[in-house]
Every structure is written in C-alpha cells, then in structure tokens.
PDB file of N, CA and C in Angstrom:
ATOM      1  N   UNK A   1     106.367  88.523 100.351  1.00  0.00           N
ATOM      2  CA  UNK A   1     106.587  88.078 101.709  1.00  0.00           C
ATOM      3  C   UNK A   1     105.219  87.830 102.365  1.00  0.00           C
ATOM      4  N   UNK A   2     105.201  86.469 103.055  1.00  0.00           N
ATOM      5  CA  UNK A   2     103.890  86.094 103.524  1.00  0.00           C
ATOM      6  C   UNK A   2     103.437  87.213 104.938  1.00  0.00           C
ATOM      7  N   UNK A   3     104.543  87.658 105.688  1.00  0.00           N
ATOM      8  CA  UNK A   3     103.924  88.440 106.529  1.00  0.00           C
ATOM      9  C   UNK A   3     103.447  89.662 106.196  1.00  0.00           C
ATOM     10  N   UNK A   4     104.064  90.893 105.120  1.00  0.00           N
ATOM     11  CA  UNK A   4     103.646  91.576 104.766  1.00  0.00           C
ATOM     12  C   UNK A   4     102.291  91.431 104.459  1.00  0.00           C
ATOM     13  N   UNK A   5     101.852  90.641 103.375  1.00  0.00           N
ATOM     14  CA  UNK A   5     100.329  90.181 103.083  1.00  0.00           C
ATOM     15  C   UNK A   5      99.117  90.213 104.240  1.00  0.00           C
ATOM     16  N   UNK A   6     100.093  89.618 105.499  1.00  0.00           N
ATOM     17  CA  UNK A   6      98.699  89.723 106.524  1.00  0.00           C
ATOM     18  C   UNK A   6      98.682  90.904 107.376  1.00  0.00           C
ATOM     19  N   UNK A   7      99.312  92.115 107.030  1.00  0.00           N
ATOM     20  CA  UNK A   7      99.014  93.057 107.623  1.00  0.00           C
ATOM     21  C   UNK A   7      98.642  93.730 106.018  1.00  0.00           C
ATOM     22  N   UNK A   8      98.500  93.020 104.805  1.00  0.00           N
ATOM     23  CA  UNK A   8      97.725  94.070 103.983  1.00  0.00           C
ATOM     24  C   UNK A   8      96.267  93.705 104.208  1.00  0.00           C
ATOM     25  N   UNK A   9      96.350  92.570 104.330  1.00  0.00           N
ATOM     26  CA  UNK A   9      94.973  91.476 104.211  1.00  0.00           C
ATOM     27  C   UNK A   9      94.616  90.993 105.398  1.00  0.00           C
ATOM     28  N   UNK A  10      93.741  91.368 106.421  1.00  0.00           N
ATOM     29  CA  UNK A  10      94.171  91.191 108.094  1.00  0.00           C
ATOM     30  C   UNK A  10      92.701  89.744 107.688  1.00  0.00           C
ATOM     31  N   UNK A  11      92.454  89.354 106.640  1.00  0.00           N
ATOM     32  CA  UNK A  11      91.642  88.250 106.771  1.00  0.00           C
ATOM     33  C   UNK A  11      92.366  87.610 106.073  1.00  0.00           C
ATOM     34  N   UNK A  12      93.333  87.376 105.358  1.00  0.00           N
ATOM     35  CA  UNK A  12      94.436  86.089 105.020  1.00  0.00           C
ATOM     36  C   UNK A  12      94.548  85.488 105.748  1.00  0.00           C
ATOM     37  N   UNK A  13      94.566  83.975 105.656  1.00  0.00           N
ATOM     38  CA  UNK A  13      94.670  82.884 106.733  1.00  0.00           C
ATOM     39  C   UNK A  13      95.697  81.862 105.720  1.00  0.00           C
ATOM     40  N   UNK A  14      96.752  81.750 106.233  1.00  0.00           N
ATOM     41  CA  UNK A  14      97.455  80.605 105.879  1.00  0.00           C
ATOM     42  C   UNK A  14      96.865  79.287 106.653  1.00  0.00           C
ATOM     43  N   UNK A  15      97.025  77.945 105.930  1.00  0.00           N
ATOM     44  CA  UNK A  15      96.892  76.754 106.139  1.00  0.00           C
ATOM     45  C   UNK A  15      97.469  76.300 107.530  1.00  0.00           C
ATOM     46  N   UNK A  16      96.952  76.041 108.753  1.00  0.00           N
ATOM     47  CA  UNK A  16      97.205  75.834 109.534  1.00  0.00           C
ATOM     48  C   UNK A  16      97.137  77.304 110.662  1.00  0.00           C
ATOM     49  N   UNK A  17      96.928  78.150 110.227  1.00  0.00           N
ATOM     50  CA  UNK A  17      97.118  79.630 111.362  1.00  0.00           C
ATOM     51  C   UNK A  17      95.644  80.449 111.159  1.00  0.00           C
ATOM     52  N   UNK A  18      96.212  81.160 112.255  1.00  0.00           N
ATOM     53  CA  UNK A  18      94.914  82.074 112.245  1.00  0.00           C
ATOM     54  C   UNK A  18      95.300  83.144 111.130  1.00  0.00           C
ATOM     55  N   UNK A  19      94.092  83.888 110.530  1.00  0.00           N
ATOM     56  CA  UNK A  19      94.329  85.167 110.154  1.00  0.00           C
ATOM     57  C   UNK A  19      94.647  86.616 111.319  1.00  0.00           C
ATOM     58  N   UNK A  20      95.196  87.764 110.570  1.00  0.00           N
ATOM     59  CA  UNK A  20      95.500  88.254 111.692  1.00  0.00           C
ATOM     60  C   UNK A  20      94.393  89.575 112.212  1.00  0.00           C
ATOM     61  N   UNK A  21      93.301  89.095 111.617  1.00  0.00           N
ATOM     62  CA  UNK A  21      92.398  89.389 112.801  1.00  0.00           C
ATOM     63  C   UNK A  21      91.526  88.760 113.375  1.00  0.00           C
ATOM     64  N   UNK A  22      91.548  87.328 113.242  1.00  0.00           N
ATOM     65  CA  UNK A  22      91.447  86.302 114.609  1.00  0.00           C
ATOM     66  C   UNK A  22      92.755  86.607 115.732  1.00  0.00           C
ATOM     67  N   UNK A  23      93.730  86.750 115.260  1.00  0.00           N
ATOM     68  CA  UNK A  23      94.835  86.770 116.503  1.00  0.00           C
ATOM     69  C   UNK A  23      94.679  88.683 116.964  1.00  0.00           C
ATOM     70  N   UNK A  24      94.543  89.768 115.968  1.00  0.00           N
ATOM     71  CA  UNK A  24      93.998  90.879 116.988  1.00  0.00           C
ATOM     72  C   UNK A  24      93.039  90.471 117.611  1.00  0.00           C
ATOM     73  N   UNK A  25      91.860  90.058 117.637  1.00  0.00           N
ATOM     74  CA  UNK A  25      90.716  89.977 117.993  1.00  0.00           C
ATOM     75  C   UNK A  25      91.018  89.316 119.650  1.00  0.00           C
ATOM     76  N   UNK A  26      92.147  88.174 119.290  1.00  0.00           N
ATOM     77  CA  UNK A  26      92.333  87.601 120.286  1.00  0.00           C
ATOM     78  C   UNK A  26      93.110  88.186 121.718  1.00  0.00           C
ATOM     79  N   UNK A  27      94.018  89.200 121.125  1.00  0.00           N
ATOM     80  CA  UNK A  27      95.314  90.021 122.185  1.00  0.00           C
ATOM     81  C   UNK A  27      94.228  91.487 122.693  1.00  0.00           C
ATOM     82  N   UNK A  28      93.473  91.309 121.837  1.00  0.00           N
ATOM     83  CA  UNK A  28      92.248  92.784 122.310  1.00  0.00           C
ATOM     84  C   UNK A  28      91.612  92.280 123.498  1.00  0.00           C
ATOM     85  N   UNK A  29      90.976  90.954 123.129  1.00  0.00           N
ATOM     86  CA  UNK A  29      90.001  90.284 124.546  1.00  0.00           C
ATOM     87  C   UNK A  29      90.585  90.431 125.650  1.00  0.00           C
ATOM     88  N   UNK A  30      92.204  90.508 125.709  1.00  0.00           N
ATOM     89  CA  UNK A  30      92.910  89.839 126.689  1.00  0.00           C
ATOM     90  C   UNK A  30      92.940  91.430 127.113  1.00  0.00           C
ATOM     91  N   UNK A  31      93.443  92.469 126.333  1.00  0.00           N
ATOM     92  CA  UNK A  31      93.895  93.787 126.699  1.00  0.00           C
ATOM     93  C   UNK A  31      92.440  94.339 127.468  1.00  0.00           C
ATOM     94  N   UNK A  32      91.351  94.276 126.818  1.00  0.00           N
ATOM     95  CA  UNK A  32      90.184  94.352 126.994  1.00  0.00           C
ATOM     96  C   UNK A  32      89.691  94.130 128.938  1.00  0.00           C
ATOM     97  N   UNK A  33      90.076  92.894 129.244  1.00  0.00           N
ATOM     98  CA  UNK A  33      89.566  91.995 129.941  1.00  0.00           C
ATOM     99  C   UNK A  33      90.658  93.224 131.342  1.00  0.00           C
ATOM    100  N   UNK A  34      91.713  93.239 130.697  1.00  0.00           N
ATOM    101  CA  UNK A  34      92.816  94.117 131.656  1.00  0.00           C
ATOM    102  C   UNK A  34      92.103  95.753 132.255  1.00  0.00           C
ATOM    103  N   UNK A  35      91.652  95.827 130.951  1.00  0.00           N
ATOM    104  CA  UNK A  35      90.963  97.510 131.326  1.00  0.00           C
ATOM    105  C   UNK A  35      89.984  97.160 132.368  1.00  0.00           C
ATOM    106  N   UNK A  36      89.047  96.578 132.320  1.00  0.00           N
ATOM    107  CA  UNK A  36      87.621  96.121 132.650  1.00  0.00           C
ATOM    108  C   UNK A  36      88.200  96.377 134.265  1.00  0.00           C
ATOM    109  N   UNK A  37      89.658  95.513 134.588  1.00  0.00           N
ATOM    110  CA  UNK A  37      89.541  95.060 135.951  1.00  0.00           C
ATOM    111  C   UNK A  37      90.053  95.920 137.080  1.00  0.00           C
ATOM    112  N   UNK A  38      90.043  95.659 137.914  1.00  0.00           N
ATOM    113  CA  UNK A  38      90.478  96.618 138.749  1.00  0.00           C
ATOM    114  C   UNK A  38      92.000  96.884 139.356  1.00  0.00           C
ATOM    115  N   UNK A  39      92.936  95.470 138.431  1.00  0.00           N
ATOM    116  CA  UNK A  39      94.058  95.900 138.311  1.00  0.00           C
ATOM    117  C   UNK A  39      95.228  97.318 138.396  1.00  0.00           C
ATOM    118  N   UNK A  40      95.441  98.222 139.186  1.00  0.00           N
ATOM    119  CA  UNK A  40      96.552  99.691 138.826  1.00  0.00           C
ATOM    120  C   UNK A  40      96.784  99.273 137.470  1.00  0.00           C
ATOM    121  N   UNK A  41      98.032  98.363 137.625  1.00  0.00           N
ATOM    122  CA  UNK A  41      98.895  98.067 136.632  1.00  0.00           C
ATOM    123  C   UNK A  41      98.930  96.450 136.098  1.00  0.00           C
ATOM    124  N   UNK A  42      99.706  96.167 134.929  1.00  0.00           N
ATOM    125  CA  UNK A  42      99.320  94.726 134.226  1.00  0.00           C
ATOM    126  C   UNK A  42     100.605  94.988 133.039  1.00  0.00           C
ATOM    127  N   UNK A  43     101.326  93.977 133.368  1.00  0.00           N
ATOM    128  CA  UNK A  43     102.408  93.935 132.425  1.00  0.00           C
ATOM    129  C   UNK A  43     102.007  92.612 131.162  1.00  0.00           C
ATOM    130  N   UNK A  44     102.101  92.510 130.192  1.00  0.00           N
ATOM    131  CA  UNK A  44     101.506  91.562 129.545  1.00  0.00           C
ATOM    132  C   UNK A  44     103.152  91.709 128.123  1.00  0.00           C
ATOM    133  N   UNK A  45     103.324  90.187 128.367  1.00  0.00           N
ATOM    134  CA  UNK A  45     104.597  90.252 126.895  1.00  0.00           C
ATOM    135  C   UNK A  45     104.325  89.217 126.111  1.00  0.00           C
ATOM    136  N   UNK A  46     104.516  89.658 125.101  1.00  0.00           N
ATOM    137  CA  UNK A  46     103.591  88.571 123.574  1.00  0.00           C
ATOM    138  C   UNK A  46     105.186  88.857 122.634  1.00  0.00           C
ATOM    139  N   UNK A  47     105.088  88.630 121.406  1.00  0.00           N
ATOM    140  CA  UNK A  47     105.873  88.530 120.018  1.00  0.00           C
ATOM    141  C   UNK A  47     105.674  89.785 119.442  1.00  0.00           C
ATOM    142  N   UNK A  48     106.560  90.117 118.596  1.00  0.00           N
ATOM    143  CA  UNK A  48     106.208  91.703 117.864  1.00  0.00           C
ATOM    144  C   UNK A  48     105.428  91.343 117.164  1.00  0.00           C
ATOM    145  N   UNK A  49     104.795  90.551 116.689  1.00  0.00           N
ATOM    146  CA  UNK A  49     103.570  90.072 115.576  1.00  0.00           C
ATOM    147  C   UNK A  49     102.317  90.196 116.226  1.00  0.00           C
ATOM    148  N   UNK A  50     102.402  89.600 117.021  1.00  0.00           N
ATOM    149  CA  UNK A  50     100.597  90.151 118.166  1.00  0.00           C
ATOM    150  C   UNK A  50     100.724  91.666 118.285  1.00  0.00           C
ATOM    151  N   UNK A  51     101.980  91.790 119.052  1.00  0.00           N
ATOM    152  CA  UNK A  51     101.967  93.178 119.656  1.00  0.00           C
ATOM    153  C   UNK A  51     101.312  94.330 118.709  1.00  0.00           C
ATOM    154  N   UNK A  52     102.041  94.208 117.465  1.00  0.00           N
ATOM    155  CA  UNK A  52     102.329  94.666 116.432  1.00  0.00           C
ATOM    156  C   UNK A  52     100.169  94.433 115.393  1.00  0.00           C
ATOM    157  N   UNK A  53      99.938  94.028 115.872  1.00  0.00           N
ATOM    158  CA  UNK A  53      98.411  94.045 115.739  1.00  0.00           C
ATOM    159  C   UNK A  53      97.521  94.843 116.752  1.00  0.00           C
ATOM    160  N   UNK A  54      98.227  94.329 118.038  1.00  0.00           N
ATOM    161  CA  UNK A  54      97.397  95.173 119.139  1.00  0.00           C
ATOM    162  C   UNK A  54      96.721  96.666 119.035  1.00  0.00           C
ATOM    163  N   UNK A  55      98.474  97.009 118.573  1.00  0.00           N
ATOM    164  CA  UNK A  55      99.032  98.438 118.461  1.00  0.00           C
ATOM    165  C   UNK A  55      97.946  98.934 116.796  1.00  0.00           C
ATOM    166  N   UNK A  56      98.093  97.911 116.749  1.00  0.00           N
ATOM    167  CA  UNK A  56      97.697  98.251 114.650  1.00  0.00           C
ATOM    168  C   UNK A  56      95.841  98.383 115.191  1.00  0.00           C
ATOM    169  N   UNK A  57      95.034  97.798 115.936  1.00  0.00           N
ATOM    170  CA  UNK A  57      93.709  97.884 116.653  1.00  0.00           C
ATOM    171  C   UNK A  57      93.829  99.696 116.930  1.00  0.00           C
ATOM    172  N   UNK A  58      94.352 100.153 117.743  1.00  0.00           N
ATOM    173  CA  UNK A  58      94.111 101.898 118.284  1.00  0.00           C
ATOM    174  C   UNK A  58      94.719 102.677 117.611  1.00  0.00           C
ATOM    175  N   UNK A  59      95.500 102.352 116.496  1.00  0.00           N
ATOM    176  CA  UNK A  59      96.256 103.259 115.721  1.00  0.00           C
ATOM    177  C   UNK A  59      96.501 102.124 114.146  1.00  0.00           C
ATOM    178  N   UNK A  60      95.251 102.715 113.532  1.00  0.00           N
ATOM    179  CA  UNK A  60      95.129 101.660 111.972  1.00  0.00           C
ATOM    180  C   UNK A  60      96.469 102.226 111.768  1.00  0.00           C
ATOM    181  N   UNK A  61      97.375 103.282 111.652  1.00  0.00           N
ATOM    182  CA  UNK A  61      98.290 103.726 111.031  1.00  0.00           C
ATOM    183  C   UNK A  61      99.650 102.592 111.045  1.00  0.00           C
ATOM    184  N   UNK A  62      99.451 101.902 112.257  1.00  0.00           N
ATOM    185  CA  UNK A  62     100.116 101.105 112.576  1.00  0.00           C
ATOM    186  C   UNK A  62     100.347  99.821 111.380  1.00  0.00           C
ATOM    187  N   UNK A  63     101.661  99.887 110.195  1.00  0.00           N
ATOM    188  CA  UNK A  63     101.436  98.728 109.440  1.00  0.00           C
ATOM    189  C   UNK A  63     103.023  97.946 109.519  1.00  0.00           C
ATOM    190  N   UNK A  64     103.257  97.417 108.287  1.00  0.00           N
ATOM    191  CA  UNK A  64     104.210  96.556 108.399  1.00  0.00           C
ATOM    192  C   UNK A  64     105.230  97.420 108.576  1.00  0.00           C
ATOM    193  N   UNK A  65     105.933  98.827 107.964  1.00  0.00           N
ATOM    194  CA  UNK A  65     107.460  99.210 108.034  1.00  0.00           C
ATOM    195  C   UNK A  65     107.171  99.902 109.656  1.00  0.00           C
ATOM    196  N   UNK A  66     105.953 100.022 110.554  1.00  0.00           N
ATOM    197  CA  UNK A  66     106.143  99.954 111.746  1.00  0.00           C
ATOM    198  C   UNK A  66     106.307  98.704 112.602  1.00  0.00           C
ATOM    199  N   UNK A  67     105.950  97.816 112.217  1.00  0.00           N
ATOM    200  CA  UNK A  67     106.664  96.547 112.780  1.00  0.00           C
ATOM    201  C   UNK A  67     108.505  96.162 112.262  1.00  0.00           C
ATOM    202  N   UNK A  68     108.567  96.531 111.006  1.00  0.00           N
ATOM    203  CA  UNK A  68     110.075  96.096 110.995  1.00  0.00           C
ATOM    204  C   UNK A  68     111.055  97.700 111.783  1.00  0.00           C
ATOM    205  N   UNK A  69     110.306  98.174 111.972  1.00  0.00           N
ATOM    206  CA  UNK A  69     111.097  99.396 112.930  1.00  0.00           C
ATOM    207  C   UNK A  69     111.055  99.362 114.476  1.00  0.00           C
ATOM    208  N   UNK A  70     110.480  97.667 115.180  1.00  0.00           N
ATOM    209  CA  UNK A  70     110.263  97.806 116.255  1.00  0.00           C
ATOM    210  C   UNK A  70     111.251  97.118 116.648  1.00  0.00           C
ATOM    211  N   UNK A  71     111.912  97.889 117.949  1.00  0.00           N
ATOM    212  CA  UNK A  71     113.523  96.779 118.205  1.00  0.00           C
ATOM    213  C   UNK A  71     112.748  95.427 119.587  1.00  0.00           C
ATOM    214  N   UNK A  72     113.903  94.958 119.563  1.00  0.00           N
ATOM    215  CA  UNK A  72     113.755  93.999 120.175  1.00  0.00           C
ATOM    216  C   UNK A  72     114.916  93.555 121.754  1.00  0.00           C
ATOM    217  N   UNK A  73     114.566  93.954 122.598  1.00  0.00           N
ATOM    218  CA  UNK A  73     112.936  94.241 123.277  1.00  0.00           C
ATOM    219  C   UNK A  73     112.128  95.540 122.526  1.00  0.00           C
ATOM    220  N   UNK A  74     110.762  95.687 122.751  1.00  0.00           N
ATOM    221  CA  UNK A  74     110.323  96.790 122.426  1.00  0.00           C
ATOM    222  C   UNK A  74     109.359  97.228 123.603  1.00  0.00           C
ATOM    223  N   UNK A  75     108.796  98.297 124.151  1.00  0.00           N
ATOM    224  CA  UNK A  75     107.607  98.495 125.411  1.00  0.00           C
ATOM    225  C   UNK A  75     106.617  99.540 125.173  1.00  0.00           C
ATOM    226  N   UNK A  76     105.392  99.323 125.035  1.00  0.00           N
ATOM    227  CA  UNK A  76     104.675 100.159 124.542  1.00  0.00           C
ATOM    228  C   UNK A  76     103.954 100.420 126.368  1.00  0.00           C
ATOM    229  N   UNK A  77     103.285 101.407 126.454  1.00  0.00           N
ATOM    230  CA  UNK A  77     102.496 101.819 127.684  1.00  0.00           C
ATOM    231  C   UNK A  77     101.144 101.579 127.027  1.00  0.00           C
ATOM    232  N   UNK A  78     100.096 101.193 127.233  1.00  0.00           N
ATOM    233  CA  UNK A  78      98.884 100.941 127.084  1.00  0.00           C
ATOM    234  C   UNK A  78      97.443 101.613 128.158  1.00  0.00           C
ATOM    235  N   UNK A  79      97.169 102.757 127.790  1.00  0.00           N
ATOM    236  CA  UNK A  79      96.007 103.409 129.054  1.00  0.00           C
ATOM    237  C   UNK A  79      94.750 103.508 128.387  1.00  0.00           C
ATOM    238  N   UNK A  80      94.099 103.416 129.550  1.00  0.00           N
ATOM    239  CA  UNK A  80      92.432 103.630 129.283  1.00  0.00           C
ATOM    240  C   UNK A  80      92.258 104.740 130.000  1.00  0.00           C
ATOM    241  N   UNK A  81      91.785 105.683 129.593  1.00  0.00           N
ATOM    242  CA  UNK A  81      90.916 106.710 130.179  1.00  0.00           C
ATOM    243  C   UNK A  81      89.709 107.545 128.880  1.00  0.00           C
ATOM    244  N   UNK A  82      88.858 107.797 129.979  1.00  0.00           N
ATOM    245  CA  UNK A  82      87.320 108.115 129.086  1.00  0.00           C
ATOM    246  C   UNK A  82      87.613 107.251 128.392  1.00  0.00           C
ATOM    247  N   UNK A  83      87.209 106.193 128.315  1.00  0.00           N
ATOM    248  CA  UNK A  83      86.936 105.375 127.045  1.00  0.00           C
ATOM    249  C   UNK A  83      87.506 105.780 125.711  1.00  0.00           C
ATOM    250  N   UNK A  84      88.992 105.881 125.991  1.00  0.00           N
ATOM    251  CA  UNK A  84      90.240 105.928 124.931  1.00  0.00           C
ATOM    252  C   UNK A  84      91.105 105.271 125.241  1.00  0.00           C
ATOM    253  N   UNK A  85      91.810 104.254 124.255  1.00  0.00           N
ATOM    254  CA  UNK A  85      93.324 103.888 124.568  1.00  0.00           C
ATOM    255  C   UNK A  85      94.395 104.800 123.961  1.00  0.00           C
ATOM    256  N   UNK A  86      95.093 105.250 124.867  1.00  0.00           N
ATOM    257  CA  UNK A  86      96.328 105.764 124.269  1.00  0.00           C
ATOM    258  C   UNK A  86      97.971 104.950 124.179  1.00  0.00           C
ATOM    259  N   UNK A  87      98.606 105.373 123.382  1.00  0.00           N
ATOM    260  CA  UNK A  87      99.743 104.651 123.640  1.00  0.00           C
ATOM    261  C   UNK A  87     100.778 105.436 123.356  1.00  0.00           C
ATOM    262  N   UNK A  88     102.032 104.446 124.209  1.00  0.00           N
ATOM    263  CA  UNK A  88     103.001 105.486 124.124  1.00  0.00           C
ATOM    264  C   UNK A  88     104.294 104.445 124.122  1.00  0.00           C
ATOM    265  N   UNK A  89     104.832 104.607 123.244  1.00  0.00           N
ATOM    266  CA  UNK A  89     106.196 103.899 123.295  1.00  0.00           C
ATOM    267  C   UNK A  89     107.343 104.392 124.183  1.00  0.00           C
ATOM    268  N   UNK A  90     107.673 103.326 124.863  1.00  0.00           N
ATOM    269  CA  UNK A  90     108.808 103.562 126.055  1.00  0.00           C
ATOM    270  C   UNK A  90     110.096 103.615 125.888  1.00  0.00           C
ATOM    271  N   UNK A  91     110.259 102.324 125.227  1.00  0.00           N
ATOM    272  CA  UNK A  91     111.647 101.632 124.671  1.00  0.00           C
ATOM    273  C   UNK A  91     112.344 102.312 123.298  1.00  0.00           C
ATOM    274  N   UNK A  92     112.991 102.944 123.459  1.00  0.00           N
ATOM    275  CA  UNK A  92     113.952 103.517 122.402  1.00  0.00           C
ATOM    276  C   UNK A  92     115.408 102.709 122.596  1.00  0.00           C
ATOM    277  N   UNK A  93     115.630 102.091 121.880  1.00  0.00           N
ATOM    278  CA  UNK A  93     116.434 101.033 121.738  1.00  0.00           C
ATOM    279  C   UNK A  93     118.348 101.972 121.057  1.00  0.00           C
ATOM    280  N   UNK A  94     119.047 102.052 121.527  1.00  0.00           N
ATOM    281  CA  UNK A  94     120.202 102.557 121.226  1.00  0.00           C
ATOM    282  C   UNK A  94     121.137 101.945 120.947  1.00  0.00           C
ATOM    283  N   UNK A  95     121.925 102.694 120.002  1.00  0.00           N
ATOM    284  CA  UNK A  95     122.971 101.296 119.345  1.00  0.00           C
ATOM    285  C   UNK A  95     124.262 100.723 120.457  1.00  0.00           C
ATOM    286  N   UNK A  96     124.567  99.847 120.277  1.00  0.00           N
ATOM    287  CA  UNK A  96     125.158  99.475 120.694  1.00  0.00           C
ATOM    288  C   UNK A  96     126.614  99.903 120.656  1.00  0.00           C
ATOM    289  N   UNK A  97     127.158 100.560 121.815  1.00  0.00           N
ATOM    290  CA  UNK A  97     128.561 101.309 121.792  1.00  0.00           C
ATOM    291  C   UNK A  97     130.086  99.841 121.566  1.00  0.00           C
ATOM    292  N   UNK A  98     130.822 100.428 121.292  1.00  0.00           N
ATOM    293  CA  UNK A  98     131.791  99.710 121.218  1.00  0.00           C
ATOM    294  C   UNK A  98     132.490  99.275 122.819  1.00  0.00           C
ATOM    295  N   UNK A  99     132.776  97.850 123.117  1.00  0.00           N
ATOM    296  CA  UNK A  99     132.794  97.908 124.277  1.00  0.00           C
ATOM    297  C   UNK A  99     134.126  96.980 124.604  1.00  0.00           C
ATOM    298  N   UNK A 100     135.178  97.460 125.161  1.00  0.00           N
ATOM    299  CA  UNK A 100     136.955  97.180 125.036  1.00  0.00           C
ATOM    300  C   UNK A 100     137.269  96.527 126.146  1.00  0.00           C
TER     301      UNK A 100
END
C-alpha cells in the first residue's frame, strides 16, 4: 500500500506529490506560525493524512495503525507551553446506536 510506505519512508515522493515530510514540514510552519502569535485560541482542520503527520512531528510514535484508528471526525487539542507541544485527543468517536 502506497500510503503505508510514506509513513515508513517520510522522504518517498510519488510522481506528482510531495513527500511526507515536505507536507509535515509544511502543517508545522502553519502550527508553528499559530504558537508564535498572540492568538488564545486557533482552530485549524486539514485531512487525517496531514493531521496524521502533524501529530507523527511531537509524538514519532505516531505511525500508520494510528492513523487507520483515527475516526472521522477526529480532534486533537494542540498546546504550547515552556517550549513543549502537548497533545491530547478530544474526539472519542462512539458507535453508532440503533436508531427506530
């Protein structure tokens, strides 16, 4: 599977796309640019494939069977303090009840 590969290989570049650490590199600047400012708060919504890199940037642990375990919607919390990001997943996604 071609996506698996680019979270083994974060410098694989298919023909026509970025590799996927040109596209972390790219959702970091942006997350980056958020800390810097003097913004409280900053809601920012991307694809589980960026996200799913972002997340993979502050926590390497972060790989592919944590992306196919992310539901959809998914919400992560994103903080800076002392010069740490922490994160925290919000969205716990529940099955869907039977509905008559």
């Amino acid at each position: 599977m071609k996506l698996k590969a680019t979270f083994d290989d974060l410098e694989l570049k298919f023909e026509g796309g970025e590799s996927s650490k040109e596209a972390m590199n790219r959702i970091v600047n942006v997350v980056d640019e958020v800390f810097k400012s003097e913004t409280e708060n900053t809601i920012i919504v991307t694809h589980g494939n960026l996200m799913s890199l972002l997340l993979k940037k502050y926590d390497n642990s972060f790989d592919f069977d944590c992306w196919k375990n992310l539901s959809n919607p998914d919400v992560f919390l994103l903080s800076y303090t002392n010069n740490e990001v922490n994160m925290e997943r919000l969205w716990r996604e529940e099955p869907i009840k039977n509905i008559k």
